[in-house]
C-alpha atoms as a PDB file:
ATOM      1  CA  UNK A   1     -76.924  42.428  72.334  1.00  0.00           C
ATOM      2  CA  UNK A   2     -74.731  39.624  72.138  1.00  0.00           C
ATOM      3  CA  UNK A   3     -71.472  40.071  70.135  1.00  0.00           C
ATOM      4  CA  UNK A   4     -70.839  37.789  67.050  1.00  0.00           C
ATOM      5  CA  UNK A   5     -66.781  37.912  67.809  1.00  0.00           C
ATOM      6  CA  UNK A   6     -64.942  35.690  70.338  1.00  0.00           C
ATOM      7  CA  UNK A   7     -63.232  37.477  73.182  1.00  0.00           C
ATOM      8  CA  UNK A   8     -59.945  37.969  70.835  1.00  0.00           C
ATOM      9  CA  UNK A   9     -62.196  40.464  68.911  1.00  0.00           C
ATOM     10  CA  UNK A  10     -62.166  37.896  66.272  1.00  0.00           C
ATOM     11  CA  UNK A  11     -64.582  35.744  64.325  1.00  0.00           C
ATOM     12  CA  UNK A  12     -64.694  32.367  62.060  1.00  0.00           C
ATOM     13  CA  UNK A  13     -66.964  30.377  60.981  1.00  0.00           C
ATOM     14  CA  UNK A  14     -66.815  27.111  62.296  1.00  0.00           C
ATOM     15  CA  UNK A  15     -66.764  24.385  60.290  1.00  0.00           C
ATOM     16  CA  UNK A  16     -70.528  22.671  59.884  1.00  0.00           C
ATOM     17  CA  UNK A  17     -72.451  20.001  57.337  1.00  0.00           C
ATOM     18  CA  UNK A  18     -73.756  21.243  54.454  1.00  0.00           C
ATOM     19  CA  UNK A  19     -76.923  19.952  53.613  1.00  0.00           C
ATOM     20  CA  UNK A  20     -77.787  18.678  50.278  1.00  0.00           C
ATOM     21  CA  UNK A  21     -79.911  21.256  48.773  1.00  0.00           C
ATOM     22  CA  UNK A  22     -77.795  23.836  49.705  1.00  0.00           C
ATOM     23  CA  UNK A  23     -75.119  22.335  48.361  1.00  0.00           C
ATOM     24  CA  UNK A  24     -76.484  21.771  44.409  1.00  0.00           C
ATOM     25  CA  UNK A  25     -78.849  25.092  44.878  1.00  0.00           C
ATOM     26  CA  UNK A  26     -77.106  27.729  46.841  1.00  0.00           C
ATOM     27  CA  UNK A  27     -78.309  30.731  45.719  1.00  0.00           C
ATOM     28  CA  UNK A  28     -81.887  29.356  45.303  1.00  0.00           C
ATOM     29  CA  UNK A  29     -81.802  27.898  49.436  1.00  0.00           C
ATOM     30  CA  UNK A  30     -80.312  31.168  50.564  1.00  0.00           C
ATOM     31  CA  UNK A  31     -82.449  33.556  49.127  1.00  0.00           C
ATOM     32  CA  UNK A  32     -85.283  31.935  49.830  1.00  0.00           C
ATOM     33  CA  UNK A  33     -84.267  32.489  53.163  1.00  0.00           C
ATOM     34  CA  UNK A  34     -83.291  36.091  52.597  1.00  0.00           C
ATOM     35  CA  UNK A  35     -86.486  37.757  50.998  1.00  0.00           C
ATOM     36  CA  UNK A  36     -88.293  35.796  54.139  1.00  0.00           C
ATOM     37  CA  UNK A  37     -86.194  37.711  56.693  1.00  0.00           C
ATOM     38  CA  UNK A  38     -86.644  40.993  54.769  1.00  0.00           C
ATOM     39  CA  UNK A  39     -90.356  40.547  54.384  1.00  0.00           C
ATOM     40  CA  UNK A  40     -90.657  39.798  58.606  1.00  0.00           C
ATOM     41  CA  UNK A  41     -88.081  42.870  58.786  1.00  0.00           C
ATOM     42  CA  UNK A  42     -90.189  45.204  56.493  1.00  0.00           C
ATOM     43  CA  UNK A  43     -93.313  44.875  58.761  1.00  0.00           C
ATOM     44  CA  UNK A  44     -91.965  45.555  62.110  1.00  0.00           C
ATOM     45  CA  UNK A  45     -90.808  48.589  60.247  1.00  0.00           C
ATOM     46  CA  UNK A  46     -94.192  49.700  59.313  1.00  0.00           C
ATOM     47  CA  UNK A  47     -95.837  49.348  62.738  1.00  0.00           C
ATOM     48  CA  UNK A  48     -92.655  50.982  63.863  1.00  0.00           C
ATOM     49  CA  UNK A  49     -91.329  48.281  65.550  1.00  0.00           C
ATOM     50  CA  UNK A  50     -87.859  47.723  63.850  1.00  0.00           C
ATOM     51  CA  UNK A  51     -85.027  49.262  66.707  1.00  0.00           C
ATOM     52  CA  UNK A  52     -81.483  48.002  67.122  1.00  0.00           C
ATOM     53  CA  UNK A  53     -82.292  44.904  68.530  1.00  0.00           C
ATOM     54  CA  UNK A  54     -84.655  43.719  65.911  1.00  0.00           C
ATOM     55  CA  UNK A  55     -81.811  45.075  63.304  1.00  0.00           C
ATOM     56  CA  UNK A  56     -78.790  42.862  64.874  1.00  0.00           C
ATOM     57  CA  UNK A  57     -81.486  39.753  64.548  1.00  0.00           C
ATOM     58  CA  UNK A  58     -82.122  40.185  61.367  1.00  0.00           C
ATOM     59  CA  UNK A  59     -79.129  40.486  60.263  1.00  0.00           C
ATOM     60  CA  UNK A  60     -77.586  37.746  62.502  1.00  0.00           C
ATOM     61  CA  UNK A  61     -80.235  35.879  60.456  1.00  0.00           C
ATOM     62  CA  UNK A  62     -78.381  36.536  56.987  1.00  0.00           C
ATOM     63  CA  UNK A  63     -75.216  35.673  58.249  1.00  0.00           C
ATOM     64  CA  UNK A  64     -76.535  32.530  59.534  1.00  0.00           C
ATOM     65  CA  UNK A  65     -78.577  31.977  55.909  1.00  0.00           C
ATOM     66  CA  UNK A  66     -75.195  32.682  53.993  1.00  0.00           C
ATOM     67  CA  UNK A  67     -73.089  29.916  56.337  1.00  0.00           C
ATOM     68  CA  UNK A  68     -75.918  27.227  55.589  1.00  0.00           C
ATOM     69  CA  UNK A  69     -75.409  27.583  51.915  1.00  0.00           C
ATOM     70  CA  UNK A  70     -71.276  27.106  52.277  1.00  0.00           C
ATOM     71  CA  UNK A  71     -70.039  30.322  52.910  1.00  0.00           C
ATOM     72  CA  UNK A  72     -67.356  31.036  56.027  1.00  0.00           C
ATOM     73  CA  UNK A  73     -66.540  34.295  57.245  1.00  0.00           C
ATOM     74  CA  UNK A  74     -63.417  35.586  58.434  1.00  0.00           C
ATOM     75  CA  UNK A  75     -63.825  39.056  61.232  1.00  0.00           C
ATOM     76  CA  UNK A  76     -60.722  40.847  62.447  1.00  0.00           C
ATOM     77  CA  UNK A  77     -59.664  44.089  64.058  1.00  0.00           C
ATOM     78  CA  UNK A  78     -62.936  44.498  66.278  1.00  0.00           C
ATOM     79  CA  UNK A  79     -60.937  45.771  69.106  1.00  0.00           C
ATOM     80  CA  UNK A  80     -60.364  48.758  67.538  1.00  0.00           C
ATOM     81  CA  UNK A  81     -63.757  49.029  67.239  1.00  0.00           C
ATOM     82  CA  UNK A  82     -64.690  48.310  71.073  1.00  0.00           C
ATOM     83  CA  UNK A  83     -61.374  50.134  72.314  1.00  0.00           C
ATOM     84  CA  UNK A  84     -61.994  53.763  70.490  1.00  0.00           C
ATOM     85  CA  UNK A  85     -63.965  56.557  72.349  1.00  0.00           C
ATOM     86  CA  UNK A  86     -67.231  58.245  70.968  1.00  0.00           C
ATOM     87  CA  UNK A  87     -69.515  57.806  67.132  1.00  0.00           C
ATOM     88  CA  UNK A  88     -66.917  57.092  64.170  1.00  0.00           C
ATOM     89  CA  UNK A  89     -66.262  57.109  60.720  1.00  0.00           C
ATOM     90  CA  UNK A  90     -65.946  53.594  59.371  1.00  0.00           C
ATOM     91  CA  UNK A  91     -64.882  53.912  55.868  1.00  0.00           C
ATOM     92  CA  UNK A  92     -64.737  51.172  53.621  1.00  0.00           C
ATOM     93  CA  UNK A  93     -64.319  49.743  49.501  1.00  0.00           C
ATOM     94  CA  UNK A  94     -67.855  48.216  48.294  1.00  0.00           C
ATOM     95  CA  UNK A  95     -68.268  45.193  46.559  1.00  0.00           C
ATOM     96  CA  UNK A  96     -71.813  43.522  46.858  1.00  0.00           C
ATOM     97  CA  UNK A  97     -74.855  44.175  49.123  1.00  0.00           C
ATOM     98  CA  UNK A  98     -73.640  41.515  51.540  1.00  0.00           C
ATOM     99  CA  UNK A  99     -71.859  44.246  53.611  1.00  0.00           C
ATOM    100  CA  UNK A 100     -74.745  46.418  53.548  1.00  0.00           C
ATOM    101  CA  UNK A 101     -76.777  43.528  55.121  1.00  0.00           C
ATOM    102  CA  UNK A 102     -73.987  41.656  57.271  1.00  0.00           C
ATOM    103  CA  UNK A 103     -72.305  44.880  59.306  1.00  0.00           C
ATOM    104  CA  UNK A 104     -75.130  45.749  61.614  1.00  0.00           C
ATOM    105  CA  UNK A 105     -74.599  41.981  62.994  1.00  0.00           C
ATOM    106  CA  UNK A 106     -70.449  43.111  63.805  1.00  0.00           C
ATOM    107  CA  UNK A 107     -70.482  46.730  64.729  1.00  0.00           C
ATOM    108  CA  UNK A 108     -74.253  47.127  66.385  1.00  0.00           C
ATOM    109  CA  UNK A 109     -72.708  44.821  69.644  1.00  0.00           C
ATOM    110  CA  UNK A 110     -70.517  48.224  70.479  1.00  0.00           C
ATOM    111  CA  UNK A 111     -72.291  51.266  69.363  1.00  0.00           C
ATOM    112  CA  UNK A 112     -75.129  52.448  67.097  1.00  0.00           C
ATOM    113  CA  UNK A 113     -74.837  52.622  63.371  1.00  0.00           C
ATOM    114  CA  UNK A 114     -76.719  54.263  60.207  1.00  0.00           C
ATOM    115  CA  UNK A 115     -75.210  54.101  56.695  1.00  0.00           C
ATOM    116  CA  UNK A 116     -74.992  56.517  53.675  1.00  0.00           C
ATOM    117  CA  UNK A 117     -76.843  55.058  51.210  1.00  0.00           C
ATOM    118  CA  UNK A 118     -77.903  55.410  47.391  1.00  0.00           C
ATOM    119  CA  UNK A 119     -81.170  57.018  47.181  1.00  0.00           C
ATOM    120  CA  UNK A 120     -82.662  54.883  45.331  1.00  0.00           C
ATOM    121  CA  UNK A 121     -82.799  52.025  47.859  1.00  0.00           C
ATOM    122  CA  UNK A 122     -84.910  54.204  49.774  1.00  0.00           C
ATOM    123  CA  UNK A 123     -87.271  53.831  46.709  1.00  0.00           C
ATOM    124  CA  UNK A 124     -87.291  49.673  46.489  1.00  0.00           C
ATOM    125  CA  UNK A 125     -90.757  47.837  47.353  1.00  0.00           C
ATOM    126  CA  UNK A 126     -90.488  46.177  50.967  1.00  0.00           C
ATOM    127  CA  UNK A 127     -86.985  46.902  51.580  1.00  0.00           C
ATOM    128  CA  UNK A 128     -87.590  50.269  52.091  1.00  0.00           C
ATOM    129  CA  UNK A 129     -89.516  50.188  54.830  1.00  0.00           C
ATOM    130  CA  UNK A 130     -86.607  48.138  56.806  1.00  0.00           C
ATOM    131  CA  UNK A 131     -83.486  50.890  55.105  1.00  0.00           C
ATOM    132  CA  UNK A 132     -85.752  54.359  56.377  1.00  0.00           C
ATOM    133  CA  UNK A 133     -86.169  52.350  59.641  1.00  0.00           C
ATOM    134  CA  UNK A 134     -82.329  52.697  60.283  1.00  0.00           C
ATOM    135  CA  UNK A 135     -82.413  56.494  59.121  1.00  0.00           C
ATOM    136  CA  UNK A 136     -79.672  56.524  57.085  1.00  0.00           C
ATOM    137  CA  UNK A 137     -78.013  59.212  54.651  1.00  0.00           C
ATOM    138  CA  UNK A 138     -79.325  58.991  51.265  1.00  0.00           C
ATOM    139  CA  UNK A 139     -77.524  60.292  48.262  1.00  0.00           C
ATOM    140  CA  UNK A 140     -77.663  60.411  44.534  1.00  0.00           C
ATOM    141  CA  UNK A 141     -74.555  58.936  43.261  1.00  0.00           C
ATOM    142  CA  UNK A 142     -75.110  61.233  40.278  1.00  0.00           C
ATOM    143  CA  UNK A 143     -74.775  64.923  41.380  1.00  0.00           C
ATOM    144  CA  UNK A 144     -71.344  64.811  43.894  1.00  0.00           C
ATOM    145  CA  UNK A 145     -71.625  68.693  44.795  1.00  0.00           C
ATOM    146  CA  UNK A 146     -74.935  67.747  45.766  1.00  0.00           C
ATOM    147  CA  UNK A 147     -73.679  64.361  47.649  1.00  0.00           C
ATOM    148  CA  UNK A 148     -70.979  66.037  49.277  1.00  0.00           C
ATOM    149  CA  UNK A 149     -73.051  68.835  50.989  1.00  0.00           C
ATOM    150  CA  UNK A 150     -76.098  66.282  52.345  1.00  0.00           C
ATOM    151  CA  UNK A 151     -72.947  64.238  53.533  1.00  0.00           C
ATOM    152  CA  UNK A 152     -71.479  67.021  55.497  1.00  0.00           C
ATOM    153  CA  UNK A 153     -74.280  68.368  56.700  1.00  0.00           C
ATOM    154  CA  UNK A 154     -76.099  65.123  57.653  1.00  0.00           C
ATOM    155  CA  UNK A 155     -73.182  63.018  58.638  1.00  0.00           C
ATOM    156  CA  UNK A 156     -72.236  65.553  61.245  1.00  0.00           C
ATOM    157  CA  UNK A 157     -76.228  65.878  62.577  1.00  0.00           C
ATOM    158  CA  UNK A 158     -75.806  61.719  62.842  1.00  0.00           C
ATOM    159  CA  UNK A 159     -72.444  61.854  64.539  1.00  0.00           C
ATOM    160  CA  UNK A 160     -73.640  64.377  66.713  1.00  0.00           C
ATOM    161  CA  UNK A 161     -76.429  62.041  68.171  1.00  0.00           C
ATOM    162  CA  UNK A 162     -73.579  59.394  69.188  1.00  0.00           C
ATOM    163  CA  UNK A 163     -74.332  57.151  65.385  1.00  0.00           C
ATOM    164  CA  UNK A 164     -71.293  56.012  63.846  1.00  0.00           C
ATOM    165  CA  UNK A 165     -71.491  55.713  60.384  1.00  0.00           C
ATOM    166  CA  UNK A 166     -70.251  53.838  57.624  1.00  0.00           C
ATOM    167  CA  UNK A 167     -69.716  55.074  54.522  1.00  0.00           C
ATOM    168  CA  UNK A 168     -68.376  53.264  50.879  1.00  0.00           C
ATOM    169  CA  UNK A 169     -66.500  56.585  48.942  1.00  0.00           C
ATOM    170  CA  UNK A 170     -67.109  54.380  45.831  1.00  0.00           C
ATOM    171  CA  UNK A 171     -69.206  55.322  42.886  1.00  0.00           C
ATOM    172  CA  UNK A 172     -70.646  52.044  42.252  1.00  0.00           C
ATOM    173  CA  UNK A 173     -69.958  48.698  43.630  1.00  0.00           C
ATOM    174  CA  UNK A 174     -66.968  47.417  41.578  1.00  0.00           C
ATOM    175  CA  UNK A 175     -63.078  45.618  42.598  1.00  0.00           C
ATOM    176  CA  UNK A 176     -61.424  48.517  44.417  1.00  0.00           C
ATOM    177  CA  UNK A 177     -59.370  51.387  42.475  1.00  0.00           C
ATOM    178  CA  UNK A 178     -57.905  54.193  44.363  1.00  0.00           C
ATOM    179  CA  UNK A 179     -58.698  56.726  41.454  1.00  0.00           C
ATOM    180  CA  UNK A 180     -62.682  56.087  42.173  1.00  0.00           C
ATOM    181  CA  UNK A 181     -62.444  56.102  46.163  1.00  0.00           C
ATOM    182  CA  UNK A 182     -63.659  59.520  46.696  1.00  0.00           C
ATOM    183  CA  UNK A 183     -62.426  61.783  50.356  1.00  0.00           C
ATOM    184  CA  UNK A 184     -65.792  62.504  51.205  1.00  0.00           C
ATOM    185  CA  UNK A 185     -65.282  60.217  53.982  1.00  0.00           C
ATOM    186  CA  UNK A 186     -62.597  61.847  55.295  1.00  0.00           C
ATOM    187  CA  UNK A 187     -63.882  65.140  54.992  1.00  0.00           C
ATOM    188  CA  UNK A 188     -66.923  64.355  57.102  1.00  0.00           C
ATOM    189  CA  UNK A 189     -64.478  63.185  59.360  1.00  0.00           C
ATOM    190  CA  UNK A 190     -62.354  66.459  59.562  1.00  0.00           C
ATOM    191  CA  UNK A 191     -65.590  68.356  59.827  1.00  0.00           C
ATOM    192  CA  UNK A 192     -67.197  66.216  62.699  1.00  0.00           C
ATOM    193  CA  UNK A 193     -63.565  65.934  64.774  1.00  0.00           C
ATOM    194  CA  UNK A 194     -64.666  62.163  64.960  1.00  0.00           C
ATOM    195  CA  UNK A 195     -62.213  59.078  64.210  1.00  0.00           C
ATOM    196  CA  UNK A 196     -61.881  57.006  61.042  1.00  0.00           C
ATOM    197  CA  UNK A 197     -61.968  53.315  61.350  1.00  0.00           C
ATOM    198  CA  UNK A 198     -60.581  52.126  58.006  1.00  0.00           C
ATOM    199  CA  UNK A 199     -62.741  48.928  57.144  1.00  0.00           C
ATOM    200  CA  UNK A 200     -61.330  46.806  54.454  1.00  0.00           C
ATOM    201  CA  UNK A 201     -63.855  43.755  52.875  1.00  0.00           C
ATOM    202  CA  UNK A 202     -64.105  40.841  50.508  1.00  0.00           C
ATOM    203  CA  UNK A 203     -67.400  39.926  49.979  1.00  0.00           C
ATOM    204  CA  UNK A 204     -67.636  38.553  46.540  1.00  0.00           C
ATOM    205  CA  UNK A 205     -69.180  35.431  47.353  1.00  0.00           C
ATOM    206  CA  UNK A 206     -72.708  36.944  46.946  1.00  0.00           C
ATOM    207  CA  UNK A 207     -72.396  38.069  43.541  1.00  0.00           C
ATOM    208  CA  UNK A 208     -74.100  41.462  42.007  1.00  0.00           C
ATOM    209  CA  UNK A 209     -76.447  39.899  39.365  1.00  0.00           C
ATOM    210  CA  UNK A 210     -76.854  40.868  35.637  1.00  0.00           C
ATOM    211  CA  UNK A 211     -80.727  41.258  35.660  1.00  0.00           C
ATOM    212  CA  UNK A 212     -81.388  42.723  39.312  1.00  0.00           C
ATOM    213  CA  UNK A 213     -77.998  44.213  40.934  1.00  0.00           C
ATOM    214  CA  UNK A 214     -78.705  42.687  44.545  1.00  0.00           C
ATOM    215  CA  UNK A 215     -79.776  38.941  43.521  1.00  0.00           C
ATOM    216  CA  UNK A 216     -76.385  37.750  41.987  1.00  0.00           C
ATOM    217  CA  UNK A 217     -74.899  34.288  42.353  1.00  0.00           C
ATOM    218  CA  UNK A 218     -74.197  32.334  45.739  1.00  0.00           C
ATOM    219  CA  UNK A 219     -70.222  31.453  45.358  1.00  0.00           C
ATOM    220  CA  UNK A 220     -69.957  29.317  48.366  1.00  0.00           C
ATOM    221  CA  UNK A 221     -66.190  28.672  47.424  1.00  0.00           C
ATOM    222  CA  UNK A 222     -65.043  32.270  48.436  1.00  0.00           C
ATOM    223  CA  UNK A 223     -64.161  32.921  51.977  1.00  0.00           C
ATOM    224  CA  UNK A 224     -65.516  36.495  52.996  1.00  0.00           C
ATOM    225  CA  UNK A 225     -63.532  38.570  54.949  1.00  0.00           C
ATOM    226  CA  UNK A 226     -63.713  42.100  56.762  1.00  0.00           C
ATOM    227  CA  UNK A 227     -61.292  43.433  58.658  1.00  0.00           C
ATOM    228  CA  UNK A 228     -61.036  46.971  60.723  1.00  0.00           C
ATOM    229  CA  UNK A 229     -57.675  49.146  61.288  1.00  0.00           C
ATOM    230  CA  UNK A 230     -56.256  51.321  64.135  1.00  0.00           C
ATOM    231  CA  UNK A 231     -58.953  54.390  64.080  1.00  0.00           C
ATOM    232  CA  UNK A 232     -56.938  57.375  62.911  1.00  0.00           C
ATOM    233  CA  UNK A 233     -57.538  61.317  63.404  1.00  0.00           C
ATOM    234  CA  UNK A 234     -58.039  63.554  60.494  1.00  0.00           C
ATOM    235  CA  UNK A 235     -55.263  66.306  60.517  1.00  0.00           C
ATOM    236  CA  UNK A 236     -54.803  68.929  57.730  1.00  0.00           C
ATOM    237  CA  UNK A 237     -56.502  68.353  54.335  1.00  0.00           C
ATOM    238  CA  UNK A 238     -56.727  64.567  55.355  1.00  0.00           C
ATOM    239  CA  UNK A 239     -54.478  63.709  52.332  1.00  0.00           C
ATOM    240  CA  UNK A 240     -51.997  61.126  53.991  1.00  0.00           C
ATOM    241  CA  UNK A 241     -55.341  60.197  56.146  1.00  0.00           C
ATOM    242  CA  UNK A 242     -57.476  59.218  52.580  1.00  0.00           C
ATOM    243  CA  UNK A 243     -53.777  57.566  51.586  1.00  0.00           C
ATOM    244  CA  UNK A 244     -53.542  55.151  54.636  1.00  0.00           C
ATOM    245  CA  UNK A 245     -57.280  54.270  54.091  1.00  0.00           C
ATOM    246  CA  UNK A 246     -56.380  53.271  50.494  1.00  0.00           C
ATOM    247  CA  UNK A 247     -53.648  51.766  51.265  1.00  0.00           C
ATOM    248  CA  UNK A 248     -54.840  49.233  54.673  1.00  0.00           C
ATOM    249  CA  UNK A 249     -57.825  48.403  51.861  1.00  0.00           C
ATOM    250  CA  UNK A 250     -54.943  47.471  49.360  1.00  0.00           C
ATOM    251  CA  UNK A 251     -52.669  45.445  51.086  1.00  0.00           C
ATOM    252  CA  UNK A 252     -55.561  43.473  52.747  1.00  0.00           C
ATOM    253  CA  UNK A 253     -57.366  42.735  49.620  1.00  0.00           C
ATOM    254  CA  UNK A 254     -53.566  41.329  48.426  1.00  0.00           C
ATOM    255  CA  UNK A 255     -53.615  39.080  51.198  1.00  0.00           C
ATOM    256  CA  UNK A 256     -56.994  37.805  50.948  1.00  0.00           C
ATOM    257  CA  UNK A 257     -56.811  36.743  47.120  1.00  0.00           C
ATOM    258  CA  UNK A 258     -53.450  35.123  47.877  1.00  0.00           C
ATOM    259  CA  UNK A 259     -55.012  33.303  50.535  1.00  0.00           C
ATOM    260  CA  UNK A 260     -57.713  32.142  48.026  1.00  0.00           C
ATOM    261  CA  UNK A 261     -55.347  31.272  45.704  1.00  0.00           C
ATOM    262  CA  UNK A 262     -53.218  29.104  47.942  1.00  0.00           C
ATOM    263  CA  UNK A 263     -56.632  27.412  49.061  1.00  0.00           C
ATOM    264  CA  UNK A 264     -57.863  26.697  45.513  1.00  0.00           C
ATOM    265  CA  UNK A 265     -60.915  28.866  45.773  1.00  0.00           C
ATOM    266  CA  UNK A 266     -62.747  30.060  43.334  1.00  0.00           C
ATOM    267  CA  UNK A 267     -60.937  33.285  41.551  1.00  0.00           C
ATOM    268  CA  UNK A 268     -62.536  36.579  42.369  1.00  0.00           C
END
């Protein structure tokens, strides 16, 4: 599976011609694009034909889609990812569906990967077919006793099998607060004895949309950006742990809109 980073663990896109129609109809050229990919995706999953490989295309395929339209990407802190031993937790904020769609394409390269997911994605026409293929955890969003126990209990039975998973402690998608990033991450980490990878990400350039949450604006202005930390052991109640996490995520979303701001880009 061929890695998306350089050999310095690091990735940008290179600059390239934007053609015309992608530049006047962005979100219109990429999604176009998109559902395609998804469709092709969906029906390897029903004849049971969707594995790792097919899941690292595809989404290769969306980060190639979003780079036609305009958009550059910015990848850091992959070595910590290759260097650390064993399944881990990544744990990350949650902005838009592009992570969702664009992480398989970074982390599959070193080591297999499900996600906890809402359960209602599980629940979409078409897409679901290429989510169950990938057998992630599914929970409710609504009910966090009930969350909290098929996290534990599931995350562990993942981890267990050598998946890593990555997991968004946020209620909703929504600009990061502290007071709504939940420990449940950390907890399955403390549980399972596996690593944290703290995953920090700016991916407001695909935009959740008013009418359907998943089919917002193309903002081809905004640079996205993830970045991983040092992996970190869960000791105690995992309270300076959850604080660390909160606060790598913080000072690299400062950076990122400063950097936007000294380039002119569009304001988050």
């Amino acid at each position: 599976m061929q890695k998306l980073t350089t050999s310095d663990y690091t990735y940008l896109t290179r600059p390239t011609e934007v053609g015309i129609l992608s530049r006047t109809l962005p979100s219109l050229t990429f999604y176009s694009r998109f559902l395609t990919e998804v469709y092709t995706s969906a029906l390897r999953a029903k004849r049971g034909v969707y594995d790792d490989e097919s899941w690292y295309a595809s989404s290769i395929n969306v980060v190639r889609g979003l780079e036609s339209v305009g958009i550059s990407f910015s990848v850091k802190g992959l070595e910590h990812v290759a260097a650390v031993e064993g399944p881990v937790l990544f744990i990350a904020n949650h902005l838009s569906v592009m992570e969702t769609v664009v992480l398989p394409s970074i982390i599959l390269p070193y080591r297999p990967l499900t996600f906890v997911v809402k359960q209602s994605l599980l629940e979409v026409p078409i897409f679901k077919h290429v989510l169950t293929a990938t057998d992630p955890i599914a929970v409710t969003r609504t009910n966090p006793r009930h969350d909290l126990k098929t996290v534990l209990e599931q995350g562990v039975e993942r981890l267990s099998r050598n998946f890593s998973i990555v997991i968004f402690p946020q209620t909703t998608r929504a600009p990061f607060d502290p007071d709504q990033f939940s420990s449940i991450g950390v907890k399955l980490a403390k549980r399972a004895q596996v690593k944290v990878v703290p995953l920090a990400l700016l991916t407001d350039a695909w935009k959740n949309g008013r009418w359907v949450k998943d089919f917002g604006r193309i903002v081809p202005q905004r640079r996205v950006y993830f970045e991983f930390g040092a992996p970190i052991s869960v000791e105690g109640k995992g309270n300076d742990e959850q604080q660390h996490i909160i606060d790598f995520i913080q000072s690299r979303l400062a950076l990122w809109q400063e950097e936007r701001r000294a380039a002119g880009s569009a304001p988050a």
